[in-house]
C-alpha atoms as a PDB file:
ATOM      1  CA  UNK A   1      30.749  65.088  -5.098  1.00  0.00           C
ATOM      2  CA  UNK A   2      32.091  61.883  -6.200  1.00  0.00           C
ATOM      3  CA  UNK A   3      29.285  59.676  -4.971  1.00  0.00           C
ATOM      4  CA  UNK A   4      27.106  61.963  -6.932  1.00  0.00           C
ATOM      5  CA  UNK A   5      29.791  61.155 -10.492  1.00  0.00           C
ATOM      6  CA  UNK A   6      29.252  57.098  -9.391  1.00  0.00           C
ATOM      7  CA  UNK A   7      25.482  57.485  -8.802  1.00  0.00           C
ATOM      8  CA  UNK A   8      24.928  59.590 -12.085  1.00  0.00           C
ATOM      9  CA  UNK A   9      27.407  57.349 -13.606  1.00  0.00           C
ATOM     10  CA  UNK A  10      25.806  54.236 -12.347  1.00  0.00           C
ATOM     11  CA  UNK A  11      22.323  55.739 -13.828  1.00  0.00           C
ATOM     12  CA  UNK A  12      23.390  56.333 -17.172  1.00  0.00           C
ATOM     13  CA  UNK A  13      24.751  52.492 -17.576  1.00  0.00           C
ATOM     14  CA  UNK A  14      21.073  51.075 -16.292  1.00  0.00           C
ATOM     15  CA  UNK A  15      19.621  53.327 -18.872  1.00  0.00           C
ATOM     16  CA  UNK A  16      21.147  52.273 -21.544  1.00  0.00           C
ATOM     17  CA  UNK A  17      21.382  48.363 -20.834  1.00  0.00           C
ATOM     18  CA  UNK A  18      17.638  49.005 -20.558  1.00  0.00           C
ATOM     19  CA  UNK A  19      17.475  50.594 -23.956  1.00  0.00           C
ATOM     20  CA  UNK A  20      19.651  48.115 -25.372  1.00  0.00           C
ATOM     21  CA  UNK A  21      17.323  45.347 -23.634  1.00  0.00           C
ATOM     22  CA  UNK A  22      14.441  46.751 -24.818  1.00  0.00           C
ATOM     23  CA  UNK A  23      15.120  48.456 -28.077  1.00  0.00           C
ATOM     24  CA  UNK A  24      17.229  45.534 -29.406  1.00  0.00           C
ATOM     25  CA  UNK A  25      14.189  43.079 -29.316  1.00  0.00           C
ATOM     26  CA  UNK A  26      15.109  40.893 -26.483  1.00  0.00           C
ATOM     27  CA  UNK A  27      11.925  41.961 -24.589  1.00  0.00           C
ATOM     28  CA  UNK A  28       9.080  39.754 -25.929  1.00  0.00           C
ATOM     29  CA  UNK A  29       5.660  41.705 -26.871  1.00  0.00           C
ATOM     30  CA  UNK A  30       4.139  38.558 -27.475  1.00  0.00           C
ATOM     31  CA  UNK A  31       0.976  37.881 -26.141  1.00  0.00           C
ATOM     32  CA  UNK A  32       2.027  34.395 -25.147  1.00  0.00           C
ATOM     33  CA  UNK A  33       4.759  35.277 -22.970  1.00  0.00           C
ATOM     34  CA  UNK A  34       5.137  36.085 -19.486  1.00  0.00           C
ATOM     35  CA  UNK A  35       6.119  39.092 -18.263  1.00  0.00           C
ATOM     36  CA  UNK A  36       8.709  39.720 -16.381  1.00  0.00           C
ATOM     37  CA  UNK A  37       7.506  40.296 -12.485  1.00  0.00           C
ATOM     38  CA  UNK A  38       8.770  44.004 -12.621  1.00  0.00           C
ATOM     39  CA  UNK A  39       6.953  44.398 -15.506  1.00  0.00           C
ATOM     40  CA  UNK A  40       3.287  43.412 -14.249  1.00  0.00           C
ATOM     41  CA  UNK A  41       4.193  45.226 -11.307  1.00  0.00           C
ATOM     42  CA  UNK A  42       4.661  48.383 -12.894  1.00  0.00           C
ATOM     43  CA  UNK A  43       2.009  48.181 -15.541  1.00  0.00           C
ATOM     44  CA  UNK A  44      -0.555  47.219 -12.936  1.00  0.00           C
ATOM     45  CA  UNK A  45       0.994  50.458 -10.645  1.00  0.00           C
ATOM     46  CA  UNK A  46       0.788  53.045 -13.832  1.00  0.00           C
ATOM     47  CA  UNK A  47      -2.638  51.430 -14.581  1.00  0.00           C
ATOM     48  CA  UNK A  48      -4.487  51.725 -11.005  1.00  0.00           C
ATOM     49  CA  UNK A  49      -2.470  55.493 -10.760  1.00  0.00           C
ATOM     50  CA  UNK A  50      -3.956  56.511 -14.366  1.00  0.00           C
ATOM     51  CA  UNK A  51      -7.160  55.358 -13.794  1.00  0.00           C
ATOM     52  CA  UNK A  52      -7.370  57.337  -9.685  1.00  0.00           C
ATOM     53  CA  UNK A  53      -6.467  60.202 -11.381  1.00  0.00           C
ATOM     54  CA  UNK A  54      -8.539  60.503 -14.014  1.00  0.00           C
ATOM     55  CA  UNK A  55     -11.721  59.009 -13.008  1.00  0.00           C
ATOM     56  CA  UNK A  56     -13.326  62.134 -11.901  1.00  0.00           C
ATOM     57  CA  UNK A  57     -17.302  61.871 -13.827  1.00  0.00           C
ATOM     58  CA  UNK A  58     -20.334  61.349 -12.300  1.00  0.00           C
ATOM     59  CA  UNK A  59     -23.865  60.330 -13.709  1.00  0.00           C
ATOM     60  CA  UNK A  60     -25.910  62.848 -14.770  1.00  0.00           C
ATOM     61  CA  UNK A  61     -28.910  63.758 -13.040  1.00  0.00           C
ATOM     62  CA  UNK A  62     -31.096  61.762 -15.367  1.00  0.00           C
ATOM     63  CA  UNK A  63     -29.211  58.633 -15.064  1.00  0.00           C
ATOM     64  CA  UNK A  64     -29.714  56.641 -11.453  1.00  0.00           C
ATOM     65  CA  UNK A  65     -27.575  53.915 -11.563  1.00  0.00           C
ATOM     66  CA  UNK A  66     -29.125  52.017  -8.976  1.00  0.00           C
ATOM     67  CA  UNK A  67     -32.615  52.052 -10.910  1.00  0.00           C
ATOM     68  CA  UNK A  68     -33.833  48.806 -12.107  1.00  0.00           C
ATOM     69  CA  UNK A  69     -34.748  50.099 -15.831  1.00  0.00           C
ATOM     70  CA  UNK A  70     -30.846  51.490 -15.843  1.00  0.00           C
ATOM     71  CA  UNK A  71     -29.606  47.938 -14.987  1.00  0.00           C
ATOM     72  CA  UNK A  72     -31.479  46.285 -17.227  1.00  0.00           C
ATOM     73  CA  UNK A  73     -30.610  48.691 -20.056  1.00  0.00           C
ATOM     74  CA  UNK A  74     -27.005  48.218 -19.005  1.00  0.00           C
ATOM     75  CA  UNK A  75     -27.014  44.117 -19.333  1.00  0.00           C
ATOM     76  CA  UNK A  76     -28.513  44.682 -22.948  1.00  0.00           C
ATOM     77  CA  UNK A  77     -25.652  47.030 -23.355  1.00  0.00           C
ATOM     78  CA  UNK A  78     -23.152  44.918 -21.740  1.00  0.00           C
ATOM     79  CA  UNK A  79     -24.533  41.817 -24.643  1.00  0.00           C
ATOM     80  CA  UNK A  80     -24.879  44.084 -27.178  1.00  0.00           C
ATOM     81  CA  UNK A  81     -21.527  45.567 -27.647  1.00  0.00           C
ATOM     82  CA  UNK A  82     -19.459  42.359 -26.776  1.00  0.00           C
ATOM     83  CA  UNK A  83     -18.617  42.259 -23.675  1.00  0.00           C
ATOM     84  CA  UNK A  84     -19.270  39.119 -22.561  1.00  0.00           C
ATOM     85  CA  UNK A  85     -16.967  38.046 -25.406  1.00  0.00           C
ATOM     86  CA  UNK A  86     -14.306  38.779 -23.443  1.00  0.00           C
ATOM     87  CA  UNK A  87     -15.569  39.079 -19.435  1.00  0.00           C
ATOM     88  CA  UNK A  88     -18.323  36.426 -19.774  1.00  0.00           C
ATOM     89  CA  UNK A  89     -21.612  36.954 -17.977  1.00  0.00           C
ATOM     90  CA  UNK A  90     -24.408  35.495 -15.781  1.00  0.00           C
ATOM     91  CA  UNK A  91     -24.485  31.810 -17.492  1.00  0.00           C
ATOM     92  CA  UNK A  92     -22.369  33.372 -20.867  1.00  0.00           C
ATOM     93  CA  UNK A  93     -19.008  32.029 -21.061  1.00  0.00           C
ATOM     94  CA  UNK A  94     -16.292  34.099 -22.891  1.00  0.00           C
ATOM     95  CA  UNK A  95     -15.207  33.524 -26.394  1.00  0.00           C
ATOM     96  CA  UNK A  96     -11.866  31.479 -26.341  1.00  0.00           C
ATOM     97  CA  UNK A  97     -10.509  33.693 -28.616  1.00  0.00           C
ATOM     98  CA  UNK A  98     -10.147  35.640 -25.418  1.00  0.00           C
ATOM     99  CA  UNK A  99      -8.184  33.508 -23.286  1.00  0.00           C
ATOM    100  CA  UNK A 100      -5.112  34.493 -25.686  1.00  0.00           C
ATOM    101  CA  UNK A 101      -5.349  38.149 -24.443  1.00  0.00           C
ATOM    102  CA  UNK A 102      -2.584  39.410 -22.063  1.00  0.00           C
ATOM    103  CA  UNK A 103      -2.813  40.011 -19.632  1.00  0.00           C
ATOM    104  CA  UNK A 104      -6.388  38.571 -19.098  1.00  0.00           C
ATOM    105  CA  UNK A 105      -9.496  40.082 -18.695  1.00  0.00           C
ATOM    106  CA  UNK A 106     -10.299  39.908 -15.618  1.00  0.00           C
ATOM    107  CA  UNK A 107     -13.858  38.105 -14.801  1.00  0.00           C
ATOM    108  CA  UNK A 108     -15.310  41.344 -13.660  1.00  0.00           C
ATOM    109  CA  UNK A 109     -17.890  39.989 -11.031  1.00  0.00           C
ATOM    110  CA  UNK A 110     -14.934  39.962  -8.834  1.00  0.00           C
ATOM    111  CA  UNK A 111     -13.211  43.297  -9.660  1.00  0.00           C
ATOM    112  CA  UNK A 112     -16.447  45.247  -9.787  1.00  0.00           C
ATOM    113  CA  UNK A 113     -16.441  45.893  -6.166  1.00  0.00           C
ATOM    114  CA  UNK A 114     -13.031  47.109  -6.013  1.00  0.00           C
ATOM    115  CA  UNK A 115     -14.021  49.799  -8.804  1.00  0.00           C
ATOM    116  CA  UNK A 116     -16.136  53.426  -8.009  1.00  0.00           C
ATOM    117  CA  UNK A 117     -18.313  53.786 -10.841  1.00  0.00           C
ATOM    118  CA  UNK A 118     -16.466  56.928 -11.942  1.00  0.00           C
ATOM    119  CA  UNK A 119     -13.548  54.474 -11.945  1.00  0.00           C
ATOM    120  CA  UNK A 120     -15.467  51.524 -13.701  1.00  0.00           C
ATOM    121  CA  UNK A 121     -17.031  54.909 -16.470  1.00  0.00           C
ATOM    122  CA  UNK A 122     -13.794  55.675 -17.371  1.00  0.00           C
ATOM    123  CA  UNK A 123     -12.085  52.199 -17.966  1.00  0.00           C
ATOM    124  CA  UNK A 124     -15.890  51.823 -20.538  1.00  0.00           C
ATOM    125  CA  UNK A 125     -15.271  55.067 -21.977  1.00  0.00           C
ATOM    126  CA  UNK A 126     -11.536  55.113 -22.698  1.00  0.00           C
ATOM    127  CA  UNK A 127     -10.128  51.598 -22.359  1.00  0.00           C
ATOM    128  CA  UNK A 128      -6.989  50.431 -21.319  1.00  0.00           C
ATOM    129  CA  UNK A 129      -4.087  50.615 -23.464  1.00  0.00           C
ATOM    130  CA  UNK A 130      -2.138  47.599 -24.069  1.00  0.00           C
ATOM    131  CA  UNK A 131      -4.890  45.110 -22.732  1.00  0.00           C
ATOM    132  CA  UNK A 132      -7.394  44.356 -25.621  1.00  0.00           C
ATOM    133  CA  UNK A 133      -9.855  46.747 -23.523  1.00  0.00           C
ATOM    134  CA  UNK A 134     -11.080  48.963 -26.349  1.00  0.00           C
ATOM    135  CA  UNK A 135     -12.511  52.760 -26.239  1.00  0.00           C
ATOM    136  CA  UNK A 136     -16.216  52.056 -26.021  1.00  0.00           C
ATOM    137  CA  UNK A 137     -16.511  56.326 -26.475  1.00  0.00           C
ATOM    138  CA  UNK A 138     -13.876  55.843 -29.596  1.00  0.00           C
ATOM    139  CA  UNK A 139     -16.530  53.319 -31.009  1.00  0.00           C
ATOM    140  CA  UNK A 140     -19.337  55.708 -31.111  1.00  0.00           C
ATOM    141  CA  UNK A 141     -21.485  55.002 -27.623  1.00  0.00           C
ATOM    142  CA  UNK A 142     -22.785  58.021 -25.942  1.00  0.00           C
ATOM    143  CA  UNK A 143     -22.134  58.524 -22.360  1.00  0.00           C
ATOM    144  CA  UNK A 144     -25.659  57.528 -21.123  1.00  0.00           C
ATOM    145  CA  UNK A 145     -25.257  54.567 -22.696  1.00  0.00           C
ATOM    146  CA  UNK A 146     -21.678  53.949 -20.844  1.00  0.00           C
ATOM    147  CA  UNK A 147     -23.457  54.957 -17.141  1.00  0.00           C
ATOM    148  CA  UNK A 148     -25.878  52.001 -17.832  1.00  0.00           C
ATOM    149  CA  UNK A 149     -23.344  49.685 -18.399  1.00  0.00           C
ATOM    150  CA  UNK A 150     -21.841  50.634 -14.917  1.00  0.00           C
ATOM    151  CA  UNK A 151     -25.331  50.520 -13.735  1.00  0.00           C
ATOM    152  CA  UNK A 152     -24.922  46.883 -14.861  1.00  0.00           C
ATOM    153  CA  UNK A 153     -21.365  46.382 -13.633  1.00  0.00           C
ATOM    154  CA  UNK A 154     -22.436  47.181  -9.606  1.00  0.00           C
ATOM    155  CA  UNK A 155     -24.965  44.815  -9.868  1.00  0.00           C
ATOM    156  CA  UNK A 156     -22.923  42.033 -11.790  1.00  0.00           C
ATOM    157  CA  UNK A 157     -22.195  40.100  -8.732  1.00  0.00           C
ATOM    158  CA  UNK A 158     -25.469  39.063  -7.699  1.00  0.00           C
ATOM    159  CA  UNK A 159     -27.276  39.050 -11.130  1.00  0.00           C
ATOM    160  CA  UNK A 160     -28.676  35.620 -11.766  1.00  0.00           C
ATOM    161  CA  UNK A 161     -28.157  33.462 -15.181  1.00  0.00           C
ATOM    162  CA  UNK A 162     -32.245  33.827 -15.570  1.00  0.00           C
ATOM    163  CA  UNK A 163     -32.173  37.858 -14.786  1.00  0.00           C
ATOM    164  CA  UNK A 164     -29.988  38.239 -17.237  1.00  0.00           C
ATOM    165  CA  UNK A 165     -31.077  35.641 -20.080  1.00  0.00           C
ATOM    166  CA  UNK A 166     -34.499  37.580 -19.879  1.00  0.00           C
ATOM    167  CA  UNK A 167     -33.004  41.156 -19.798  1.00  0.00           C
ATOM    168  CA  UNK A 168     -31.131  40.046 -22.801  1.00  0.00           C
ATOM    169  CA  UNK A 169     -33.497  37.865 -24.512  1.00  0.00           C
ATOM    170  CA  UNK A 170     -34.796  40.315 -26.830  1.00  0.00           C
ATOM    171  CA  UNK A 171     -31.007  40.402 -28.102  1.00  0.00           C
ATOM    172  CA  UNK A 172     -30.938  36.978 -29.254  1.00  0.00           C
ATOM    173  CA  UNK A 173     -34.341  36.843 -30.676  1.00  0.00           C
ATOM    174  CA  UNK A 174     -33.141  40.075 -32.848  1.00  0.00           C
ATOM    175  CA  UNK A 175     -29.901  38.741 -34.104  1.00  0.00           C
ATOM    176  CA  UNK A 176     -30.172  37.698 -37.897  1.00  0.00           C
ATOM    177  CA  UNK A 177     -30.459  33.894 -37.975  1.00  0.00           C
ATOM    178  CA  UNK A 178     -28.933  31.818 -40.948  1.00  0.00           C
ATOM    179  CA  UNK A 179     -29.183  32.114 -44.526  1.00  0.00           C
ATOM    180  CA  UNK A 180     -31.997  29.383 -46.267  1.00  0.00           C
END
């Protein structure tokens, strides 16, 4: 009984020298610090956990994600909303802004493997909160639209910089040129 007081004692001491840690602003949320090791190891943990558990969709029917027309779709996607901003792409470098993102993005050619496309759909869909991934269903695009972008994504590593220039080229030829 009294190494369950000291134990439940010892517990409530941690907690709050963690809440006064944390709630009295000695933790640093800026983006330019490190985090602690415990940290990243936990967020990373929660992350991977969240995303096992809820990554359940599949394509529909209509939607093969290993068809050529899909992957193509998906790269103009991929441009389109911004992700190479952030990720880069097949000869696209990303935006500096994005090297001040923390943690950072992760260069996806080399993650993409790792990743089931139900895994990679739902990081698209719903984002990743507290890593600059946005919502891409909270910013209007449909599902189909999301499964061609994983299309994309499972072919990323071996897409060449010309495969992708020309599946993106009409992109660059529709973007509004400057004012005269």
């Amino acid at each position: 009984m009294r190494i369950l007081a000291v134990i439940g004692a010892l517990a409530i001491v941690v907690g709050l020298g963690a809440a006064a840690f944390f709630f009295g602003g000695f933790y640093s949320v800026a983006a330019s610090a490190e985090d602690p090791a415990i940290v990243t190891w936990a967020l990373t943990r929660v992350r991977i956990a969240s995303i096992n558990r809820h990554a359940d969709d599949q394509p529909p029917p209509a939607i093969n994600i290993n068809d050529a027309a899909t992957v193509q779709a998906g790269a103009q996607a991929y441009a389109s909303h911004g992700c190479t901003n952030c990720h880069g792409g097949p000869g696209v470098t990303w935006a500096k802004f994005s090297e001040g993102l923390h943690p950072d993005p992760p260069d996806l050619k080399d993650v993409v493997g790792q990743l089931s496309p139900a895994q990679l759909f739902w990081v698209v869909k719903n984002g990743i909160n507290m890593t600059g991934m946005p919502s891409f269903a909270a910013a209007g695009v449909k599902d189909d639209e999301i499964w061609s972008i994983v299309a994309f994504l499972k072919k990323l590593p071996g897409v060449s910089e010309a495969d992708y220039k020309a599946w993106t080229a009409s992109l660059a030829t529709a973007a509004p040129g400057p004012s005269k």
